[in-house]
PDB file of N, CA and C in Angstrom:
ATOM      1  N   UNK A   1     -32.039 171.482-148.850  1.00  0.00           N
ATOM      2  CA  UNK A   1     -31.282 170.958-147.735  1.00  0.00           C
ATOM      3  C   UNK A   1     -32.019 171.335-146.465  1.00  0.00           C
ATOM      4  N   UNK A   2     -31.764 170.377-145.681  1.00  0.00           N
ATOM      5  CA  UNK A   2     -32.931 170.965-144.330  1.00  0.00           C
ATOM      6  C   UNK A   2     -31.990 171.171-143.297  1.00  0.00           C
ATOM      7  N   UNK A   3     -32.552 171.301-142.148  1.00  0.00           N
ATOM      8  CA  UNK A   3     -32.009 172.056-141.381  1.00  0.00           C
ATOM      9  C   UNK A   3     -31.570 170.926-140.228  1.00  0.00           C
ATOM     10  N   UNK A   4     -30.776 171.016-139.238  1.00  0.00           N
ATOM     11  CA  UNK A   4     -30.696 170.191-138.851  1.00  0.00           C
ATOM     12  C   UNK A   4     -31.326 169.918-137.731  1.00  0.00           C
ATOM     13  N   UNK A   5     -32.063 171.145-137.122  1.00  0.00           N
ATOM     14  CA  UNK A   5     -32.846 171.004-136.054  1.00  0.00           C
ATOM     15  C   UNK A   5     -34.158 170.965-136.918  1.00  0.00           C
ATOM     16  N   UNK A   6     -34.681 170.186-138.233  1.00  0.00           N
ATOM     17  CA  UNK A   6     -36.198 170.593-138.555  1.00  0.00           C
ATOM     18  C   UNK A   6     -36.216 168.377-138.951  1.00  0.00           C
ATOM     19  N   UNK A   7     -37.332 168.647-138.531  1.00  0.00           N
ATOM     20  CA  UNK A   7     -38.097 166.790-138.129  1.00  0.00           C
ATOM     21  C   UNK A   7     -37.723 166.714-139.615  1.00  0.00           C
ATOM     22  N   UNK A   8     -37.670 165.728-140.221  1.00  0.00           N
ATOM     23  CA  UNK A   8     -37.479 164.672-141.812  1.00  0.00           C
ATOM     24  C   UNK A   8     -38.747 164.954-142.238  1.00  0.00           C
ATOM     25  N   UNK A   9     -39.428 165.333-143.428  1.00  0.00           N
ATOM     26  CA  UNK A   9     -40.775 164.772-143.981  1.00  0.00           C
ATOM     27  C   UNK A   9     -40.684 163.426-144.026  1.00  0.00           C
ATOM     28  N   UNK A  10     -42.163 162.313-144.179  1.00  0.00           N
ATOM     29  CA  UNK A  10     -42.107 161.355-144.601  1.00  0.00           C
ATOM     30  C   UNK A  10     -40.980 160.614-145.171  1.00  0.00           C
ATOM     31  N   UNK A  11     -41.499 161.452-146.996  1.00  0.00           N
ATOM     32  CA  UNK A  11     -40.540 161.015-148.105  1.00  0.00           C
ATOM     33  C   UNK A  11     -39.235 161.042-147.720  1.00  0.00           C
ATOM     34  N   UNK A  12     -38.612 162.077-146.691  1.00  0.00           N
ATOM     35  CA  UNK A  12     -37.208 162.049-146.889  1.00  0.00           C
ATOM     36  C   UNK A  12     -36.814 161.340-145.749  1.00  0.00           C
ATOM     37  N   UNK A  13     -37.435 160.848-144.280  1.00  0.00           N
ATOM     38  CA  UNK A  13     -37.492 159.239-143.873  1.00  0.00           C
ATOM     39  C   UNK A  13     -37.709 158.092-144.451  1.00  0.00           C
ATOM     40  N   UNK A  14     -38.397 158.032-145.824  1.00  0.00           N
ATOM     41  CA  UNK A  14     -38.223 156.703-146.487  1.00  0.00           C
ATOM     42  C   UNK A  14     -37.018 156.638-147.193  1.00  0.00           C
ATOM     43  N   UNK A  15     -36.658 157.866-147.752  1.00  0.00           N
ATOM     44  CA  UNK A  15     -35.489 158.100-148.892  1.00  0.00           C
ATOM     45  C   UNK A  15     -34.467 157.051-147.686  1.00  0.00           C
ATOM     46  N   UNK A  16     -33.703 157.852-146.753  1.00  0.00           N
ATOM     47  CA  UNK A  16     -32.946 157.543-145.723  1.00  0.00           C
ATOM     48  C   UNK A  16     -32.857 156.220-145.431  1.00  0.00           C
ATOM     49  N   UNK A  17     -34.146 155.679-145.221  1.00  0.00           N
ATOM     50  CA  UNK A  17     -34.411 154.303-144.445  1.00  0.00           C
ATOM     51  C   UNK A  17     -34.047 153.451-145.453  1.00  0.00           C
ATOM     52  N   UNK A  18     -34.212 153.725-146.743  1.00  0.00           N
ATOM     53  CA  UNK A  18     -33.670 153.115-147.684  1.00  0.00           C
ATOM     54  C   UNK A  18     -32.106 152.716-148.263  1.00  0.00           C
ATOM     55  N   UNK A  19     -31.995 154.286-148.142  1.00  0.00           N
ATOM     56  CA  UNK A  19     -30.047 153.884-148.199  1.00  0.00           C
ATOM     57  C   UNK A  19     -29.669 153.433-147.396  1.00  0.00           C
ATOM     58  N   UNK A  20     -30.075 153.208-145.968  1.00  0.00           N
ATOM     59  CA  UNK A  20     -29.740 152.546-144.913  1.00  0.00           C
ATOM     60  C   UNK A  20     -29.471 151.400-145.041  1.00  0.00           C
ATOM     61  N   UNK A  21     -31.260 150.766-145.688  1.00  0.00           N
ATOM     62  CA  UNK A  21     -30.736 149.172-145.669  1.00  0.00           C
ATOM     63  C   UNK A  21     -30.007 148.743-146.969  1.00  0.00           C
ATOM     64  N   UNK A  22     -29.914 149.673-148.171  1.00  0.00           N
ATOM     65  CA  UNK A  22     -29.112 149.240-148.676  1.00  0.00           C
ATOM     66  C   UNK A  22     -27.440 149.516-148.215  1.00  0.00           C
ATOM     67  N   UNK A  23     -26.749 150.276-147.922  1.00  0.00           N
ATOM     68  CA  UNK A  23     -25.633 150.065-147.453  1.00  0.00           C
ATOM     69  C   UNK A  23     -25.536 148.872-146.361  1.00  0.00           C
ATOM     70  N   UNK A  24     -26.523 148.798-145.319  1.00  0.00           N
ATOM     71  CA  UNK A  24     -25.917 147.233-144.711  1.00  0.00           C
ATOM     72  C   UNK A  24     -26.207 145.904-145.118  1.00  0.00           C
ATOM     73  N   UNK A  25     -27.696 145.731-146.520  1.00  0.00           N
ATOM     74  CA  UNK A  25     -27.438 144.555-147.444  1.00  0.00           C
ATOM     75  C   UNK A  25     -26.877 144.545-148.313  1.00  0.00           C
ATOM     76  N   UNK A  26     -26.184 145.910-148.762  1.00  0.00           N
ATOM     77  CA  UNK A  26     -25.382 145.843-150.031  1.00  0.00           C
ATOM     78  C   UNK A  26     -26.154 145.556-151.607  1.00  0.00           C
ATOM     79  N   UNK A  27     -28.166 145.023-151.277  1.00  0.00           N
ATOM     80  CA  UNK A  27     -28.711 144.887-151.625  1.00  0.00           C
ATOM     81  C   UNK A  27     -29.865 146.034-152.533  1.00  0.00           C
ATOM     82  N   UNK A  28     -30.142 146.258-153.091  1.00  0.00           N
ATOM     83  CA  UNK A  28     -31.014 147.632-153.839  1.00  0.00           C
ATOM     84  C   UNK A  28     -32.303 147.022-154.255  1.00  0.00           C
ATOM     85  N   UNK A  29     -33.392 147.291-153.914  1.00  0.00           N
ATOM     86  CA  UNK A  29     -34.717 146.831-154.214  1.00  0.00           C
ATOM     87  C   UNK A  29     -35.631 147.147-154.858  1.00  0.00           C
ATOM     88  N   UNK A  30     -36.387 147.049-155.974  1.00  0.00           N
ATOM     89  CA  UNK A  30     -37.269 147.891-156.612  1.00  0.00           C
ATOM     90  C   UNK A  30     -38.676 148.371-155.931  1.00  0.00           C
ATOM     91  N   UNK A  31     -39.045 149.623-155.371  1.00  0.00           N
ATOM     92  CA  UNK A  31     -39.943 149.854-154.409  1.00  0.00           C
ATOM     93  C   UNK A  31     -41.132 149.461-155.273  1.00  0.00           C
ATOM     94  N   UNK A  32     -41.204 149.031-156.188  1.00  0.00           N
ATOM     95  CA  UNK A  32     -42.749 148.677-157.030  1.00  0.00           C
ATOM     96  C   UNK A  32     -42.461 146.858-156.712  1.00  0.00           C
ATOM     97  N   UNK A  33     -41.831 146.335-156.996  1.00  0.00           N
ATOM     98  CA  UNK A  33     -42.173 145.152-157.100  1.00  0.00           C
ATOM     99  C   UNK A  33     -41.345 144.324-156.288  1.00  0.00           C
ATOM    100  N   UNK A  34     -40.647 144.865-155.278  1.00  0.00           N
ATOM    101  CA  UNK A  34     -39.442 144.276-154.221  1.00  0.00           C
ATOM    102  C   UNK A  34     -38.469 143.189-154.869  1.00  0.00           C
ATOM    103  N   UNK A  35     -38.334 143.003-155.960  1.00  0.00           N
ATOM    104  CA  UNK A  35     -37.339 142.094-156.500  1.00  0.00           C
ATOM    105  C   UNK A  35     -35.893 143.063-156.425  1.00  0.00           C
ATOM    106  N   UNK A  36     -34.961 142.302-156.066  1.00  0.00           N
ATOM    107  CA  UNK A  36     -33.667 142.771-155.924  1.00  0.00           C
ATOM    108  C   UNK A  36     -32.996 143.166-157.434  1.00  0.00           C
ATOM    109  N   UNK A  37     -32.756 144.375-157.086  1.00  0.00           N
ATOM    110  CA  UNK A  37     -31.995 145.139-158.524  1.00  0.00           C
ATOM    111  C   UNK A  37     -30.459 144.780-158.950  1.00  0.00           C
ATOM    112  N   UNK A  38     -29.882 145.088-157.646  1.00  0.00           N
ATOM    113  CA  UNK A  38     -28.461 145.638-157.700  1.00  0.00           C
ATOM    114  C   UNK A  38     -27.488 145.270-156.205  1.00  0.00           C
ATOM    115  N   UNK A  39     -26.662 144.011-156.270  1.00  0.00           N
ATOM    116  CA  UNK A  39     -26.001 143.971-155.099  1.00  0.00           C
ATOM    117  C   UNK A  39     -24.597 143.911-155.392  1.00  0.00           C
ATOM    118  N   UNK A  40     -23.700 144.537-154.599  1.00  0.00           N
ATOM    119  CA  UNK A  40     -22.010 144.164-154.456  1.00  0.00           C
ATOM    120  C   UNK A  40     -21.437 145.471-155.011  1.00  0.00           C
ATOM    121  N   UNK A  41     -22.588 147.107-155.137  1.00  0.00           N
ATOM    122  CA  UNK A  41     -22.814 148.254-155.938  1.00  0.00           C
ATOM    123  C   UNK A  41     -20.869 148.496-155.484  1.00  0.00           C
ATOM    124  N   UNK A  42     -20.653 149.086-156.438  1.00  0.00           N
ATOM    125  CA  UNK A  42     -19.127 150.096-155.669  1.00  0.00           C
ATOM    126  C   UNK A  42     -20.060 151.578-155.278  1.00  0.00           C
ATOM    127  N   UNK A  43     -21.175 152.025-155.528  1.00  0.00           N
ATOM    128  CA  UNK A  43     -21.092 153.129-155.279  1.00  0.00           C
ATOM    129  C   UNK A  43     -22.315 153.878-155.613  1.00  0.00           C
ATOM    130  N   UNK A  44     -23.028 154.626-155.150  1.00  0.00           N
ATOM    131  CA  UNK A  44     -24.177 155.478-155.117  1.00  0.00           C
ATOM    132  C   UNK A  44     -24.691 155.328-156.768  1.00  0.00           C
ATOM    133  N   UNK A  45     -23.696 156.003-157.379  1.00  0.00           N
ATOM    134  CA  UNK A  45     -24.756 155.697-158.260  1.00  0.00           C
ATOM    135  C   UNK A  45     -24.840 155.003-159.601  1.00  0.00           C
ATOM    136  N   UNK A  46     -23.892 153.737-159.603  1.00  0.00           N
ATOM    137  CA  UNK A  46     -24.401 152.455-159.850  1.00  0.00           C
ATOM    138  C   UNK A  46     -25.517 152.097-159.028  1.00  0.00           C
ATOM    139  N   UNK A  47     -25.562 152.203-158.045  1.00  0.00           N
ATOM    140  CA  UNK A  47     -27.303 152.060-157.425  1.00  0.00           C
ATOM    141  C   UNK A  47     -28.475 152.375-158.149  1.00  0.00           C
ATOM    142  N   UNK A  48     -28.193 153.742-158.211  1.00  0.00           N
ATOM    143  CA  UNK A  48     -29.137 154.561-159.099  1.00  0.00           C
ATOM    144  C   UNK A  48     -28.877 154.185-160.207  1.00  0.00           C
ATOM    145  N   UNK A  49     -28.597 154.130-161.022  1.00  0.00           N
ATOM    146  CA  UNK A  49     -28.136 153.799-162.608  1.00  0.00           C
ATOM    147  C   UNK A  49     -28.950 152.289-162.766  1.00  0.00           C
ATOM    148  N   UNK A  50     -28.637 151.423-161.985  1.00  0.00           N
ATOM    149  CA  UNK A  50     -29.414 149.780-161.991  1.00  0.00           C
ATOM    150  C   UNK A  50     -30.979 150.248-161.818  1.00  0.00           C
ATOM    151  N   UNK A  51     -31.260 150.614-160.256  1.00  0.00           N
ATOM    152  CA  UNK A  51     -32.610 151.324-160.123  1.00  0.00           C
ATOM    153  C   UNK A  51     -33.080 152.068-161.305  1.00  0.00           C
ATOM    154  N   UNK A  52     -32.428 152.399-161.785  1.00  0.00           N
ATOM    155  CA  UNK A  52     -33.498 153.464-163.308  1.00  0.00           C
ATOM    156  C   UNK A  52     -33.622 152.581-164.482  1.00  0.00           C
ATOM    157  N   UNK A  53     -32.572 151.954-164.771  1.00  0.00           N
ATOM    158  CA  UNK A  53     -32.869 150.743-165.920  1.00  0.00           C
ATOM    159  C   UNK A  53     -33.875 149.695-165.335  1.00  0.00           C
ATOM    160  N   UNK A  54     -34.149 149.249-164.436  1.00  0.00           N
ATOM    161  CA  UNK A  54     -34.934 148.302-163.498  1.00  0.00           C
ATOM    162  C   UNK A  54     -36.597 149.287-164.190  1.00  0.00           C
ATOM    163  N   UNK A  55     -36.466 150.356-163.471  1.00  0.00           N
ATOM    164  CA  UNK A  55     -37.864 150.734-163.988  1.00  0.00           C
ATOM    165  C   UNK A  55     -38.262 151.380-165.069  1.00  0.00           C
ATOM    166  N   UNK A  56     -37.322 151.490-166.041  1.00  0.00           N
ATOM    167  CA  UNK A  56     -37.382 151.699-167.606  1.00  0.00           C
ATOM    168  C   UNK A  56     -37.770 150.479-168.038  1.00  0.00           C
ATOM    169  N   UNK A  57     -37.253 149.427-168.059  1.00  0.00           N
ATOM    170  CA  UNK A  57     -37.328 148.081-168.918  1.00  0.00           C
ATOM    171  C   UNK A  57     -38.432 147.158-168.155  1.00  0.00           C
ATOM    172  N   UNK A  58     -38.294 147.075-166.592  1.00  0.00           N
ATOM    173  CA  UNK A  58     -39.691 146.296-165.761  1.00  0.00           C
ATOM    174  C   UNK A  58     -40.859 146.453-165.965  1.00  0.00           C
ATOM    175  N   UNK A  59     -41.157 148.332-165.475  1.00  0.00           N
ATOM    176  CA  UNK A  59     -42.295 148.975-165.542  1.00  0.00           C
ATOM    177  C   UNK A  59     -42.858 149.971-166.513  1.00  0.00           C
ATOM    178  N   UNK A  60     -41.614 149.917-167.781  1.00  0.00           N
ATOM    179  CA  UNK A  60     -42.083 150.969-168.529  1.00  0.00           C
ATOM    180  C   UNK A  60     -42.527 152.314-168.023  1.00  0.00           C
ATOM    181  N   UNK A  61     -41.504 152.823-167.147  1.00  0.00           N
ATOM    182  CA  UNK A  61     -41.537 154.192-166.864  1.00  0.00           C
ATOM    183  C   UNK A  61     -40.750 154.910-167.788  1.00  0.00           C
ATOM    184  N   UNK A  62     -41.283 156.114-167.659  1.00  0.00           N
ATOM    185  CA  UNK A  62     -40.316 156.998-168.971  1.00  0.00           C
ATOM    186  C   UNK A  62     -38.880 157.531-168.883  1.00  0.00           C
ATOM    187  N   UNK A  63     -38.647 157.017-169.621  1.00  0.00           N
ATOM    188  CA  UNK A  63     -36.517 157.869-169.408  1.00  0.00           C
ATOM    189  C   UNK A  63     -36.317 158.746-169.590  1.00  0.00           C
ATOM    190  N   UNK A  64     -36.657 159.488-169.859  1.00  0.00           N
ATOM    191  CA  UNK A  64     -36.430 161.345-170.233  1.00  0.00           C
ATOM    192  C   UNK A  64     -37.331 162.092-169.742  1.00  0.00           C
ATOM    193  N   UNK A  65     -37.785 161.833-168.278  1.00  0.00           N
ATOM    194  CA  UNK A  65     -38.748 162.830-167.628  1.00  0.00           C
ATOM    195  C   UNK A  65     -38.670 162.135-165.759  1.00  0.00           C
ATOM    196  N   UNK A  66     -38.395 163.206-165.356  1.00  0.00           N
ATOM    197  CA  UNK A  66     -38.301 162.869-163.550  1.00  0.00           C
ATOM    198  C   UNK A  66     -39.407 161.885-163.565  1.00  0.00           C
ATOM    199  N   UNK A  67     -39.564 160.704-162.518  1.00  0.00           N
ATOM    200  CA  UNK A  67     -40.538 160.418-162.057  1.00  0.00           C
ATOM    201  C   UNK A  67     -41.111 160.452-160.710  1.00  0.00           C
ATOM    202  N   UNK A  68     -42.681 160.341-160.573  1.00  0.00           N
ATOM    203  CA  UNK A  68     -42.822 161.667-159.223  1.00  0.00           C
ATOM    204  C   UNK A  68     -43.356 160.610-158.636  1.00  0.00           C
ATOM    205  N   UNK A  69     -43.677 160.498-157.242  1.00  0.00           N
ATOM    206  CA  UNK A  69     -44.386 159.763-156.231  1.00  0.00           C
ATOM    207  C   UNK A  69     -45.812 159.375-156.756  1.00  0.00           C
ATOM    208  N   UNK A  70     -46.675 160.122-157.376  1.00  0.00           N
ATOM    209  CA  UNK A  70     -47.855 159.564-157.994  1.00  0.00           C
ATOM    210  C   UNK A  70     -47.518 158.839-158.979  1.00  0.00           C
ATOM    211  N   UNK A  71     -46.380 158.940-159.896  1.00  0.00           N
ATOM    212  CA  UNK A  71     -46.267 158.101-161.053  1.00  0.00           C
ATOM    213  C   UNK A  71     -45.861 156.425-160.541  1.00  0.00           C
ATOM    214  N   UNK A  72     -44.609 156.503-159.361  1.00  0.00           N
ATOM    215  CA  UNK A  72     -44.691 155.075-158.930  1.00  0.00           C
ATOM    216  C   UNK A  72     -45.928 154.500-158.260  1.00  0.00           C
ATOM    217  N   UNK A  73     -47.031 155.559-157.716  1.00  0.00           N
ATOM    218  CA  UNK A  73     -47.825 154.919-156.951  1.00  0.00           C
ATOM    219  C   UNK A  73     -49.060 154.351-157.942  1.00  0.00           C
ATOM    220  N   UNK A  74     -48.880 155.326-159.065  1.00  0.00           N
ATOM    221  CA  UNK A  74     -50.020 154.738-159.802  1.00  0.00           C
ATOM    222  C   UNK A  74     -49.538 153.152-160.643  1.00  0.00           C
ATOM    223  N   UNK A  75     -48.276 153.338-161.367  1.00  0.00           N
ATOM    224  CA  UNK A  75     -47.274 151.845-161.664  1.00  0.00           C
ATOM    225  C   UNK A  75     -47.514 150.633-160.433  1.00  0.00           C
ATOM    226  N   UNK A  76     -47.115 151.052-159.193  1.00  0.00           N
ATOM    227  CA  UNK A  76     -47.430 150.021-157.945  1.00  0.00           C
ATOM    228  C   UNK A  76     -48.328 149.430-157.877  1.00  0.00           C
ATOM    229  N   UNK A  77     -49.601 150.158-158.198  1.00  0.00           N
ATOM    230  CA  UNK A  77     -51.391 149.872-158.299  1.00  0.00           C
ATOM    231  C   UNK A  77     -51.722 149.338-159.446  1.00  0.00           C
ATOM    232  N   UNK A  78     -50.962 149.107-160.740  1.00  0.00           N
ATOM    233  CA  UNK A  78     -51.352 148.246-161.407  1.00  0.00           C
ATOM    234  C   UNK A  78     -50.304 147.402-161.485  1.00  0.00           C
ATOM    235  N   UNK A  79     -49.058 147.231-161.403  1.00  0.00           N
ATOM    236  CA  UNK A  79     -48.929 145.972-160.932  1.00  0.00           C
ATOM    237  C   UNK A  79     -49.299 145.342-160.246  1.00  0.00           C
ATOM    238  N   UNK A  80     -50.006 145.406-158.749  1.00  0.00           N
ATOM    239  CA  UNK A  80     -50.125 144.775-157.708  1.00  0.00           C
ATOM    240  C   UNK A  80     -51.666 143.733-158.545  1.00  0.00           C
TER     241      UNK A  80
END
């Protein structure tokens, strides 16, 4: 938890910027391939829950292990 007088890292300005626009499109996006996941969510994490099946079954990421910023970036780079 950070502090409230300490600047955002990056990651946790993208995290943010993200729930942002999803709460005002109601819309959820897959950050690898921008196709829309999940809209009309009731709630956080049906968000998340769509988002993780999205990149289990899309990108063949693994389901039983965190996935880390190099793992989407390296997935991103071969999809693209």
């Amino acid at each position: 938890m950070t502090d409230e007088n300490t600047v955002p890292t990056p990651a946790e300005s993208e995290l943010t910027g993200t729930l942002e626009t999803v709460a005002e499109t109601e819309t959820a996006y897959c950050r690898l391939c921008d196709e829309p996941v999940i809209s009309g969510a009731d709630n956080w994490g049906d968000v998340l829950e769509a988002l993780a099946d999205h990149g289990i079954e899309a990108h063949d990421l693994p389901e039983d292990e965190p996935w880390t910023n190099e793992m989407l970036a390296a997935e991103g780079e071969s999809d693209g």
